[in-house]
PDB file of N, CA and C in Angstrom:
ATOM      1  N   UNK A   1     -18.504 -91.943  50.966  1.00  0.00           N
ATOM      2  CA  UNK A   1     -17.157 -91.460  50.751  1.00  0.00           C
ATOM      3  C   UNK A   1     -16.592 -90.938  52.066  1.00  0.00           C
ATOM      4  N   UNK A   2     -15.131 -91.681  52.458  1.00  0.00           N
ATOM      5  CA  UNK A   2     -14.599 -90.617  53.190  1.00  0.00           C
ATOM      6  C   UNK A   2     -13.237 -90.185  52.960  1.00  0.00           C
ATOM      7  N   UNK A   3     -13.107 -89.493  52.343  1.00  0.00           N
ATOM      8  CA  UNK A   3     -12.034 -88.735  51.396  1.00  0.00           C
ATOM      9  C   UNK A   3     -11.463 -87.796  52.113  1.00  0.00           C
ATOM     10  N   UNK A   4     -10.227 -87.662  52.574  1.00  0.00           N
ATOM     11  CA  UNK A   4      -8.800 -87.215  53.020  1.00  0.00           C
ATOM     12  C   UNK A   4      -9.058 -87.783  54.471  1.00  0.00           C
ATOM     13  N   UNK A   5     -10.033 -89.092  55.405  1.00  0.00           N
ATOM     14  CA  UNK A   5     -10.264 -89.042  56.489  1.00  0.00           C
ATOM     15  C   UNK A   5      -9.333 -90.028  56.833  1.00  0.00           C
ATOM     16  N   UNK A   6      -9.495 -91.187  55.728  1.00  0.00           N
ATOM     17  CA  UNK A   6      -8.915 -92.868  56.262  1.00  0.00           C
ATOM     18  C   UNK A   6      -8.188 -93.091  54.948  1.00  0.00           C
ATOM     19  N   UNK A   7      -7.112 -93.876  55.024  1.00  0.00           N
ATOM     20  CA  UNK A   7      -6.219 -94.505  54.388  1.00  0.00           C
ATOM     21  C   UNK A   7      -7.257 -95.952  53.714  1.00  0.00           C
ATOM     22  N   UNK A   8      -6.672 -96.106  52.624  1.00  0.00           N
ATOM     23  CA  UNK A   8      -7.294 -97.020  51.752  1.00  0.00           C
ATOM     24  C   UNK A   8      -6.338 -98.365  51.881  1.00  0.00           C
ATOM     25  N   UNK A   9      -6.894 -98.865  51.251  1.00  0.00           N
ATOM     26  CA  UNK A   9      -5.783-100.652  51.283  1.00  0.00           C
ATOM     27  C   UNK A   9      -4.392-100.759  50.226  1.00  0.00           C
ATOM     28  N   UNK A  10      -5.489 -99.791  48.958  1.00  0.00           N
ATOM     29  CA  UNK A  10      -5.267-100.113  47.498  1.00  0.00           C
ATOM     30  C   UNK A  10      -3.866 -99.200  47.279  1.00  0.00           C
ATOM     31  N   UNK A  11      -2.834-100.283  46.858  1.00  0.00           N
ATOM     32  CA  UNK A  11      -1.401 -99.259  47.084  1.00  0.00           C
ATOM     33  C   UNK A  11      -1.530 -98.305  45.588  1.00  0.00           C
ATOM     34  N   UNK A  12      -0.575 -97.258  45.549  1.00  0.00           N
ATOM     35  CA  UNK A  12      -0.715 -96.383  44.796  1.00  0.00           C
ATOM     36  C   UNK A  12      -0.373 -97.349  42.904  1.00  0.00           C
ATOM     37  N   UNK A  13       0.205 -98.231  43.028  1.00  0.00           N
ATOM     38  CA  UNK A  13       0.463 -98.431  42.129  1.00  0.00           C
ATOM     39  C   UNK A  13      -1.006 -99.479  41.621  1.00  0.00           C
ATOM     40  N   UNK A  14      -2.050 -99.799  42.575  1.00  0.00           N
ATOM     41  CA  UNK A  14      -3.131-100.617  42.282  1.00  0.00           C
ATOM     42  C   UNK A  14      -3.978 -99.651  41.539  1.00  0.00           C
ATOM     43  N   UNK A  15      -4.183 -98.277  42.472  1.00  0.00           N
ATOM     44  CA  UNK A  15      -4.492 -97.141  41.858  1.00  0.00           C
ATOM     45  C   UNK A  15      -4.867 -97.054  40.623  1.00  0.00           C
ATOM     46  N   UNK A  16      -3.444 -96.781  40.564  1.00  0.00           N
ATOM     47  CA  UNK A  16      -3.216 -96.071  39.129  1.00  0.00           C
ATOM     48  C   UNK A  16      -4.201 -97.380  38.005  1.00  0.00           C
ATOM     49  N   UNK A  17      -3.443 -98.477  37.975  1.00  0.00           N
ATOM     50  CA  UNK A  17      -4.166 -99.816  37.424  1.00  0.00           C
ATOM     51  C   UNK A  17      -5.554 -99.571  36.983  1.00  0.00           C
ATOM     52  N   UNK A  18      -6.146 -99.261  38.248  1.00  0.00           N
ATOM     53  CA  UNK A  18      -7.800 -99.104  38.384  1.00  0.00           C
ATOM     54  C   UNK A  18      -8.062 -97.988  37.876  1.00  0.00           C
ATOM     55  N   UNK A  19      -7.326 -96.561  37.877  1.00  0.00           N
ATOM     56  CA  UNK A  19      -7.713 -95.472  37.248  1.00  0.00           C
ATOM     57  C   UNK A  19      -7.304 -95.945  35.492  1.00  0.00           C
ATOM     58  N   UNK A  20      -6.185 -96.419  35.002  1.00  0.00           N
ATOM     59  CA  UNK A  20      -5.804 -96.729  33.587  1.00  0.00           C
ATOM     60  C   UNK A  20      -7.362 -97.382  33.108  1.00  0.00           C
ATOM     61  N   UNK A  21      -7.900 -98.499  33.820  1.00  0.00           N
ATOM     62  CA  UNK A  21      -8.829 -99.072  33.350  1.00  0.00           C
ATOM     63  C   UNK A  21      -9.917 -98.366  33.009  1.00  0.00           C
ATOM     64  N   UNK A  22     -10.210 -97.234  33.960  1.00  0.00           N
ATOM     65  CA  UNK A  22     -11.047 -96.555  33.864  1.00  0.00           C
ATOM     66  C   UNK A  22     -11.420 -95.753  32.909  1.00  0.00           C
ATOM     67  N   UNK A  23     -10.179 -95.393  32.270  1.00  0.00           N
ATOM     68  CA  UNK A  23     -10.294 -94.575  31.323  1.00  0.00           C
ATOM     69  C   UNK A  23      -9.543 -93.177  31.304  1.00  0.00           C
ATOM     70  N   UNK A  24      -9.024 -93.396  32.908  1.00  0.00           N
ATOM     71  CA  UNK A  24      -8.468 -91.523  33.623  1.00  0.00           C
ATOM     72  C   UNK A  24      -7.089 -91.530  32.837  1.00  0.00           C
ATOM     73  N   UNK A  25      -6.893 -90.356  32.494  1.00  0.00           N
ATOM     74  CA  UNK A  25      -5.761 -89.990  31.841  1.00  0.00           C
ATOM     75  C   UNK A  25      -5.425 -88.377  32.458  1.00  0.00           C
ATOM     76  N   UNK A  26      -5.494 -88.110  33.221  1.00  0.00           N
ATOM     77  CA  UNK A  26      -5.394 -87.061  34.682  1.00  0.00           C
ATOM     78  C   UNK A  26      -5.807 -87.152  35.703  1.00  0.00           C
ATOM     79  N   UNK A  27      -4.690 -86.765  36.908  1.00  0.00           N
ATOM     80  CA  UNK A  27      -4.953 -86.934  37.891  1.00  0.00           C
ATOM     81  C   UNK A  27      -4.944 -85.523  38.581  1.00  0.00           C
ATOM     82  N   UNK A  28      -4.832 -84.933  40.015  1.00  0.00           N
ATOM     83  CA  UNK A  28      -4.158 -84.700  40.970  1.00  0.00           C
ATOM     84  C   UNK A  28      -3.991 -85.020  41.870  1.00  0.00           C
ATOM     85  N   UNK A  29      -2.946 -85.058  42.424  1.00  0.00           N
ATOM     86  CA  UNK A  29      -2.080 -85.550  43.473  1.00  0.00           C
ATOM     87  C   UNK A  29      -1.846 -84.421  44.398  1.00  0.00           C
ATOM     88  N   UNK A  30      -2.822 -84.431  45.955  1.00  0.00           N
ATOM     89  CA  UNK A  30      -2.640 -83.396  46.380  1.00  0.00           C
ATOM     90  C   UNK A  30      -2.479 -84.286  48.133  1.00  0.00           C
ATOM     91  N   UNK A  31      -1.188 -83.602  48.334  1.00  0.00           N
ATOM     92  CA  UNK A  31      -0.809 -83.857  49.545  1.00  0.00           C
ATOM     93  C   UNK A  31      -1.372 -83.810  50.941  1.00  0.00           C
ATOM     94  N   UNK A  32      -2.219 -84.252  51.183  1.00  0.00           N
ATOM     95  CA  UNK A  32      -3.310 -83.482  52.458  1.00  0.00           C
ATOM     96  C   UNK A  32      -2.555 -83.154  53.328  1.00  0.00           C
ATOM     97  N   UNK A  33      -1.266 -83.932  54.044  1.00  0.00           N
ATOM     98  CA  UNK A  33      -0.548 -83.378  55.101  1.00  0.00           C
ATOM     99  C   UNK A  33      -0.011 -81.801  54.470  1.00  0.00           C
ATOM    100  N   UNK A  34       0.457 -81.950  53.575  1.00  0.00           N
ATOM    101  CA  UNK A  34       0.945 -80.100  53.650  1.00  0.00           C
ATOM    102  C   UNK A  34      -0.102 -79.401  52.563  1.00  0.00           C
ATOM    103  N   UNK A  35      -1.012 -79.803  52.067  1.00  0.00           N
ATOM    104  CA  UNK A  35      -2.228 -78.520  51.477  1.00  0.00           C
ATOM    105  C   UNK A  35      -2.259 -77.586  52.606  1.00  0.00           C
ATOM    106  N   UNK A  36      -1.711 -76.465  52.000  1.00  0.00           N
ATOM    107  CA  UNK A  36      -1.933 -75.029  52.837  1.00  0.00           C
ATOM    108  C   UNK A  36      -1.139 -75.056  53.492  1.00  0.00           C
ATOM    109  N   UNK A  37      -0.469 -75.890  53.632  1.00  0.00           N
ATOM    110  CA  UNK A  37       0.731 -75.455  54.894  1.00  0.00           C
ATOM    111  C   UNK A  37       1.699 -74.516  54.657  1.00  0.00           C
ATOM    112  N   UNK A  38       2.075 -74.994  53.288  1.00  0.00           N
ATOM    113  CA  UNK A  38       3.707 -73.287  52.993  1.00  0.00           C
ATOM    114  C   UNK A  38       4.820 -74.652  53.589  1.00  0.00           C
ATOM    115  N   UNK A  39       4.191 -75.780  53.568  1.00  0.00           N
ATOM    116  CA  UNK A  39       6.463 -76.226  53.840  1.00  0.00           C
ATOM    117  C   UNK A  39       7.110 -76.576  52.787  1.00  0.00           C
ATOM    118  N   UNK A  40       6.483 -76.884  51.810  1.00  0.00           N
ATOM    119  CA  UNK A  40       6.915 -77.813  50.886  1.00  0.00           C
ATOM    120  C   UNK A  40       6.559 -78.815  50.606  1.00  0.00           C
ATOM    121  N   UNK A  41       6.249 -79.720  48.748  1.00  0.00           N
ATOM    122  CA  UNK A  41       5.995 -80.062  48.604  1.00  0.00           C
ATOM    123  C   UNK A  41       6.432 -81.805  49.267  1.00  0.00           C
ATOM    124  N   UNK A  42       5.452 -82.667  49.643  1.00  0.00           N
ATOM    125  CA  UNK A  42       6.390 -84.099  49.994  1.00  0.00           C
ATOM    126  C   UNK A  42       6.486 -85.006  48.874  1.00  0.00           C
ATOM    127  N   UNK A  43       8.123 -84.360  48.135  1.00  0.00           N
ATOM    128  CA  UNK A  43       8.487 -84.883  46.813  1.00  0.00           C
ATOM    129  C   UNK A  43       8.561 -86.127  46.964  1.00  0.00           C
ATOM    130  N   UNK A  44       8.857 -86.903  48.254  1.00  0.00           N
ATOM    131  CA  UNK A  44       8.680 -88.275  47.908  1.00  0.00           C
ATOM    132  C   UNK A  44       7.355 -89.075  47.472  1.00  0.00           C
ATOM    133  N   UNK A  45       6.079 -88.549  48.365  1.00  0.00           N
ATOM    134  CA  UNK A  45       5.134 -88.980  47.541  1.00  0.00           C
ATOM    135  C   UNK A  45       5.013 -88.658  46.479  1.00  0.00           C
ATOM    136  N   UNK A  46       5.041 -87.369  45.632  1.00  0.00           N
ATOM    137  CA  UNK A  46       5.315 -87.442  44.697  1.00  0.00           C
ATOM    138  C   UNK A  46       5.869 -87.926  43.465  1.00  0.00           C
ATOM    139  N   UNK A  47       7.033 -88.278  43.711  1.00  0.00           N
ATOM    140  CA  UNK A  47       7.540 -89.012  43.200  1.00  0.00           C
ATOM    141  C   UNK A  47       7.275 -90.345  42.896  1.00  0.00           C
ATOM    142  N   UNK A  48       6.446 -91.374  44.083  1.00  0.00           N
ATOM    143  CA  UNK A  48       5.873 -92.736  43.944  1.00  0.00           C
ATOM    144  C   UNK A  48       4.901 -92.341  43.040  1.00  0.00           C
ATOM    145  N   UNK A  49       3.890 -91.365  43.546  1.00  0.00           N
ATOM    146  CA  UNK A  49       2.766 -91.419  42.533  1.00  0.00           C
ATOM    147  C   UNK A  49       3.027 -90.898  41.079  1.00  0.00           C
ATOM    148  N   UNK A  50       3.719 -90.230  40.370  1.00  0.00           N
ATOM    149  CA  UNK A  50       4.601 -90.193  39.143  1.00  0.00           C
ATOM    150  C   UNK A  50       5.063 -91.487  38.477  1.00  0.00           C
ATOM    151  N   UNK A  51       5.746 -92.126  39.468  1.00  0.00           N
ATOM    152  CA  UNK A  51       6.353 -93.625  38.377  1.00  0.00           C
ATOM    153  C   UNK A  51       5.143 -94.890  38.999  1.00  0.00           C
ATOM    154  N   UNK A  52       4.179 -94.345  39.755  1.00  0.00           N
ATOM    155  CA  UNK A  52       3.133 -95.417  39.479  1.00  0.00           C
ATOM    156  C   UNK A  52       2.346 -95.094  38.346  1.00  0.00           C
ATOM    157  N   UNK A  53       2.478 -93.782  37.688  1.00  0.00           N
ATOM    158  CA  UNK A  53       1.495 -93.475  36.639  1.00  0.00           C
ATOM    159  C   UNK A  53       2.478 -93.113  34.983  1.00  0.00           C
ATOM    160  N   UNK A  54       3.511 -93.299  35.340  1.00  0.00           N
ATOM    161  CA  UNK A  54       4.377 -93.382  34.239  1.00  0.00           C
ATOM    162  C   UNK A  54       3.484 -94.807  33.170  1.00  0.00           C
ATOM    163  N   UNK A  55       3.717 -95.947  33.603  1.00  0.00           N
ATOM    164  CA  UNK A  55       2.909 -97.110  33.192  1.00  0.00           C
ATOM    165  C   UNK A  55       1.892 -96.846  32.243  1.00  0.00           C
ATOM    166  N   UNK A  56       0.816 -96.798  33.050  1.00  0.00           N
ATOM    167  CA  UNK A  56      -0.545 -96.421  32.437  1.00  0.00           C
ATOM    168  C   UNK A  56      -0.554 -94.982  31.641  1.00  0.00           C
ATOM    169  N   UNK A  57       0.576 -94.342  31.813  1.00  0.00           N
ATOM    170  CA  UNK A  57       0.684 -93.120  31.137  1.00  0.00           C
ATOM    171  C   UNK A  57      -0.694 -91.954  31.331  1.00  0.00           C
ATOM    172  N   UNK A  58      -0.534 -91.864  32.599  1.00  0.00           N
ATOM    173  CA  UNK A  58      -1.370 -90.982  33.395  1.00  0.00           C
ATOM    174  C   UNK A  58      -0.863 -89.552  33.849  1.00  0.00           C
ATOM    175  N   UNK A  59      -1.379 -88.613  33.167  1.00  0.00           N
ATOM    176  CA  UNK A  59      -0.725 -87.129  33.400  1.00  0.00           C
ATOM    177  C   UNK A  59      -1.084 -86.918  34.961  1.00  0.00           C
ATOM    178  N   UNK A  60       0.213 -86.030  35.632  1.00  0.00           N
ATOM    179  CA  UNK A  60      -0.336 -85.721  37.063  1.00  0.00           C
ATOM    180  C   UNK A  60      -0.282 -84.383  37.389  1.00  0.00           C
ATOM    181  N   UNK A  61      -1.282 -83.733  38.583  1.00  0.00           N
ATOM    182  CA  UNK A  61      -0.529 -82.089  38.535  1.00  0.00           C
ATOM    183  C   UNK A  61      -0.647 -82.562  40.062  1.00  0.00           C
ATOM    184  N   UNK A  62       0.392 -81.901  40.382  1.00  0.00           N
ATOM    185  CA  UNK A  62       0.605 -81.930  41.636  1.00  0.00           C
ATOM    186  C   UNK A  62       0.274 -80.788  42.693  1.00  0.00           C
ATOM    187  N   UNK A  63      -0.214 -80.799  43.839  1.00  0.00           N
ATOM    188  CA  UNK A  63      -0.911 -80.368  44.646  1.00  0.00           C
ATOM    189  C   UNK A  63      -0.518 -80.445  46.301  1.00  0.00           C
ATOM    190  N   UNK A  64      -0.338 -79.062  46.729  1.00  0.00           N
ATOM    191  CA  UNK A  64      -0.134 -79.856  48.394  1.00  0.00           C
ATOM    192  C   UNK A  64       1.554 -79.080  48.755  1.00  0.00           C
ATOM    193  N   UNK A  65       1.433 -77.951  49.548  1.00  0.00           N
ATOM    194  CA  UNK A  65       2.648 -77.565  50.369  1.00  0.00           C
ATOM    195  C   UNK A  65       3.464 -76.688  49.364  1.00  0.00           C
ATOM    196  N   UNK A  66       3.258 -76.335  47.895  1.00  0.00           N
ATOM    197  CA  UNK A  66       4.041 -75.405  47.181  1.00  0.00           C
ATOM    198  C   UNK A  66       4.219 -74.174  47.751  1.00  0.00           C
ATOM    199  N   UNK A  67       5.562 -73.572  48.110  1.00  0.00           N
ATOM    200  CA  UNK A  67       5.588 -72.180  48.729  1.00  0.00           C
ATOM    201  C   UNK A  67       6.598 -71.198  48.106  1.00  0.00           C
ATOM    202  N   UNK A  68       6.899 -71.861  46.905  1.00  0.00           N
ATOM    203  CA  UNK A  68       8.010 -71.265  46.325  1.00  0.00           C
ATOM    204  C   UNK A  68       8.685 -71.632  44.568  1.00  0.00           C
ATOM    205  N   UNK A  69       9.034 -70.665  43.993  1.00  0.00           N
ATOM    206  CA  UNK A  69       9.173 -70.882  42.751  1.00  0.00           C
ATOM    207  C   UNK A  69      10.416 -72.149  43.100  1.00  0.00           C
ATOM    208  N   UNK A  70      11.214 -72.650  44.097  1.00  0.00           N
ATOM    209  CA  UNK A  70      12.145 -73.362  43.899  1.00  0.00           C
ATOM    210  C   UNK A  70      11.414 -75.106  44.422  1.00  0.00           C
ATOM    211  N   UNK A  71      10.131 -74.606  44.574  1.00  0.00           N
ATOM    212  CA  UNK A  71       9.295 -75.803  45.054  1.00  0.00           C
ATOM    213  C   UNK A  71       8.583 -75.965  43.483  1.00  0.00           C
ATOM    214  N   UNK A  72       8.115 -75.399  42.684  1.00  0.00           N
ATOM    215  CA  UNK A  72       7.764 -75.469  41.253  1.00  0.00           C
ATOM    216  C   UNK A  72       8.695 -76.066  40.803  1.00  0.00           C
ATOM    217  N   UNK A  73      10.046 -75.688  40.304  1.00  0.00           N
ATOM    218  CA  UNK A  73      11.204 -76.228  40.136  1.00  0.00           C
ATOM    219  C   UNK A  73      11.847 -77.515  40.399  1.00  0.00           C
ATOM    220  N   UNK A  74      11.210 -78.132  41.413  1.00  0.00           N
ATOM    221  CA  UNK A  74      11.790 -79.052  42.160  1.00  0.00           C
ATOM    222  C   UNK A  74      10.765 -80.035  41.484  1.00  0.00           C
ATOM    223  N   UNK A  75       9.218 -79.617  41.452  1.00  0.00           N
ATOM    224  CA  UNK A  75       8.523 -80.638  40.880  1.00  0.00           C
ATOM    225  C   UNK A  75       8.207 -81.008  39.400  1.00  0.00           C
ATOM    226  N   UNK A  76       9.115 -79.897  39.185  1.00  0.00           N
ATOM    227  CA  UNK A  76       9.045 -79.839  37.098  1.00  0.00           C
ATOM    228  C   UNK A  76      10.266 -80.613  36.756  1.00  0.00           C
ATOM    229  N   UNK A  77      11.543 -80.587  38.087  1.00  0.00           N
ATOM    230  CA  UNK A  77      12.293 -81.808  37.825  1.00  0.00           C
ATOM    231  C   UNK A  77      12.118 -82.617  37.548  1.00  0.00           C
ATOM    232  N   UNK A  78      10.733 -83.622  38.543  1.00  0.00           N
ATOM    233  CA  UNK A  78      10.403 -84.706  37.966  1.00  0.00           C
ATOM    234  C   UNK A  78      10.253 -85.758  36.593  1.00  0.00           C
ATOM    235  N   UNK A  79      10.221 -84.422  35.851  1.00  0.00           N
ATOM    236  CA  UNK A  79       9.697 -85.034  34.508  1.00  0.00           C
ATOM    237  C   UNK A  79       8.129 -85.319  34.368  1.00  0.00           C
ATOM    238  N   UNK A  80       7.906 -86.025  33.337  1.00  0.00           N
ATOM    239  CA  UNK A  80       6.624 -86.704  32.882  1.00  0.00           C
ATOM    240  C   UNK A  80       6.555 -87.572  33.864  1.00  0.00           C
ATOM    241  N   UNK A  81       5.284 -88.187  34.164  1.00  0.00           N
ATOM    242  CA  UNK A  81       3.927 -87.666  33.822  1.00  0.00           C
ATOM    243  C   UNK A  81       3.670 -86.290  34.226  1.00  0.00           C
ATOM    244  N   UNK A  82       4.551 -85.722  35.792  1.00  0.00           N
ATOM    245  CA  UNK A  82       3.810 -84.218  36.018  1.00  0.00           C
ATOM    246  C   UNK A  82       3.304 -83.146  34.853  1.00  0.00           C
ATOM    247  N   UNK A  83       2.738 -82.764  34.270  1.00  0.00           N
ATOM    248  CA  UNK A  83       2.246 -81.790  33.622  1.00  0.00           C
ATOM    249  C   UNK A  83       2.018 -80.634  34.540  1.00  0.00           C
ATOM    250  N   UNK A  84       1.710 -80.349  35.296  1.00  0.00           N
ATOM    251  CA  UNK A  84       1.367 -78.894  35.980  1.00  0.00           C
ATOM    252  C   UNK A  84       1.518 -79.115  38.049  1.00  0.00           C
ATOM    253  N   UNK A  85       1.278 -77.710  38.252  1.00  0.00           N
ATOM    254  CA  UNK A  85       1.521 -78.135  39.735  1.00  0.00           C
ATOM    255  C   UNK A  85       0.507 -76.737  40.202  1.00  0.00           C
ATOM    256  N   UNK A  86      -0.657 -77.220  41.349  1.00  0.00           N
ATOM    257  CA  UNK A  86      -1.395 -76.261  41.582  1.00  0.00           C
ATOM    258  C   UNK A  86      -0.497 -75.597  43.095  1.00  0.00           C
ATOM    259  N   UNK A  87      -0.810 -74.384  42.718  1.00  0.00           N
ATOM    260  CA  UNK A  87      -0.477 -73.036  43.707  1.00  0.00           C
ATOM    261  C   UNK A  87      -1.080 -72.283  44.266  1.00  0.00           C
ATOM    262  N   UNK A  88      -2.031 -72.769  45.617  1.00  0.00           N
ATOM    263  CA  UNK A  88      -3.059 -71.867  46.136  1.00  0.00           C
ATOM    264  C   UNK A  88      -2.409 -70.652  47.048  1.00  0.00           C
ATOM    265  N   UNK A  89      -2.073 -71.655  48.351  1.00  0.00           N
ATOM    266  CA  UNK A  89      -2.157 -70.685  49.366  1.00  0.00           C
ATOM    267  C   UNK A  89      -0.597 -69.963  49.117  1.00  0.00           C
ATOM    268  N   UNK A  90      -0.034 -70.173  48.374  1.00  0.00           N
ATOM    269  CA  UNK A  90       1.428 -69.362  47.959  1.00  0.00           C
ATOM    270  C   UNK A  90       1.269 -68.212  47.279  1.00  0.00           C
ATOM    271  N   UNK A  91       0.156 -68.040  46.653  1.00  0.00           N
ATOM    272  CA  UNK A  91      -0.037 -66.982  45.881  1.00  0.00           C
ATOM    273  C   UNK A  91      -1.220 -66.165  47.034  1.00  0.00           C
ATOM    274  N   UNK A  92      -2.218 -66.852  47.555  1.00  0.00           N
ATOM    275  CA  UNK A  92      -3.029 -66.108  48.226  1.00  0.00           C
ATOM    276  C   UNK A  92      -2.503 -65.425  49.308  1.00  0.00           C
ATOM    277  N   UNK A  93      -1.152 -65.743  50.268  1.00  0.00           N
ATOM    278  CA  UNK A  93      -0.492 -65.220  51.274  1.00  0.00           C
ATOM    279  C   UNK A  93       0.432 -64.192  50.519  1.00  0.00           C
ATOM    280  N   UNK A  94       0.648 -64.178  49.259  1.00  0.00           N
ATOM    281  CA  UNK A  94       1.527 -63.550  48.610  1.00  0.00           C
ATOM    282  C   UNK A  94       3.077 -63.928  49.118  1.00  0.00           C
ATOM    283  N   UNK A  95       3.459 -64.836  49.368  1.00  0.00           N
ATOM    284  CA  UNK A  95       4.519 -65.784  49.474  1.00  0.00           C
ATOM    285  C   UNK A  95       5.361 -66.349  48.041  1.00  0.00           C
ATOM    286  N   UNK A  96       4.553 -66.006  46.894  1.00  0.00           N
ATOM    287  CA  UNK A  96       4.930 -66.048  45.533  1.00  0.00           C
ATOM    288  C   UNK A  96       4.234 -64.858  44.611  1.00  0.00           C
ATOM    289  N   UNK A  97       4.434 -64.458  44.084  1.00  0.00           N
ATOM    290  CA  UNK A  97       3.740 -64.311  43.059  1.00  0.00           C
ATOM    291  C   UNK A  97       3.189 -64.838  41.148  1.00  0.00           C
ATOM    292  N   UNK A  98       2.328 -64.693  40.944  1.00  0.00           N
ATOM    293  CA  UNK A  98       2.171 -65.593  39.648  1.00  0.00           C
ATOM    294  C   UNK A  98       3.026 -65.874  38.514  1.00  0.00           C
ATOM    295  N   UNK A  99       4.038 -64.223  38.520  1.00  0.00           N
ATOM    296  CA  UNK A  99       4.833 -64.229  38.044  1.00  0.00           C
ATOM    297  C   UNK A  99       6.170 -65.058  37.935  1.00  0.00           C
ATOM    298  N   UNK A 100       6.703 -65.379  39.185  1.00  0.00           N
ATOM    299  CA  UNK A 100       7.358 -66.018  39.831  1.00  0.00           C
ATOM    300  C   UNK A 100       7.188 -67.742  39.643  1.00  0.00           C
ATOM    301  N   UNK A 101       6.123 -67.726  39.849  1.00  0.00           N
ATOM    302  CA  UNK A 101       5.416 -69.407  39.403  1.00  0.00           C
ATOM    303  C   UNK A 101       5.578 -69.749  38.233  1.00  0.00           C
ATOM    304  N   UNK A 102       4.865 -68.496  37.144  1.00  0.00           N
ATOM    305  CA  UNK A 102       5.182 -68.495  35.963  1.00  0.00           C
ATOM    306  C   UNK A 102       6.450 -69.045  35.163  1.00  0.00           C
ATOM    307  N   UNK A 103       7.630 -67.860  35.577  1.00  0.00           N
ATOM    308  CA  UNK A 103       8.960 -67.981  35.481  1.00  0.00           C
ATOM    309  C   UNK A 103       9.828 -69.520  35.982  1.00  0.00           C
ATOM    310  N   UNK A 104       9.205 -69.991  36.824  1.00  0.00           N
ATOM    311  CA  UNK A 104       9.945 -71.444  37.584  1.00  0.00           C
ATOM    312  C   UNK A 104       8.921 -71.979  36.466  1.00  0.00           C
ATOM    313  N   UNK A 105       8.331 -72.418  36.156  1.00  0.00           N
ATOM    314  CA  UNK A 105       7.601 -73.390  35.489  1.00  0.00           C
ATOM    315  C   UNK A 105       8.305 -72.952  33.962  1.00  0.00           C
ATOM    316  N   UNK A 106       8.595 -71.925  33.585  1.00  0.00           N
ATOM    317  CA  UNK A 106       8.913 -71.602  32.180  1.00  0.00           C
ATOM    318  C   UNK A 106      10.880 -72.414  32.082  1.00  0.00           C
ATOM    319  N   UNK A 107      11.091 -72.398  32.875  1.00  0.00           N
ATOM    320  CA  UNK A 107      12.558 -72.283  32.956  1.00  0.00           C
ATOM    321  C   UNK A 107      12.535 -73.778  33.471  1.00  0.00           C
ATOM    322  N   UNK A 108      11.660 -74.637  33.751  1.00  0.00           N
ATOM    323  CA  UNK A 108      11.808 -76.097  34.025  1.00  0.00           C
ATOM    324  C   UNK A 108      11.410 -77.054  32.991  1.00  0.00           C
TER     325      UNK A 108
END
């Protein structure tokens, strides 16, 4: 395995294909360029990997650069498949609080 090192061949929408077959019915989708960074999520990948898994009807939580309840917000826009969105270093810098996460996710 070399996992977050090298880029793969297999486009996101082959992916998904190969995960449907598999049996996966969750994912996460975590951004390696901004995990931990605090800029924001990169809704465009996001977004590809969402309507590549719309199809196969693959739940996603999304992962990678959340720094703000209006970055929760932004990814609960999406719609389905997203189901959830993880929040590390936003809460550990205290840059959010849970509450706050809470509240954007309740209100999306």
């Amino acid at each position: 395995m070399e996992g977050w090192t090298k880029e793969g061949a297999a486009t996101i929408e082959d992916a998904m294909e190969q995960l449907d077959r598999a049996g996966v019915k969750r994912i996460i989708h975590t951004e390696v360029a901004t995990d931990g960074a605090l800029e924001g999520p990169d809704m465009e990948s996001l977004v590809r990997v969402t309507e590549a898994a719309r199809g196969p009807d693959i739940r996603v939580i999304a992962s990678g650069g959340v720094s703000s309840a209006e970055d929760i917000s932004a990814i609960a826009g999406i719609g389905p498949p997203v189901e959830g969105v993880i929040v590390g270093m936003a809460l550990y810098t205290g840059a959010m609080t849970l509450e706050e996460a809470n509240r954007a996710a309740e209100v999306a």
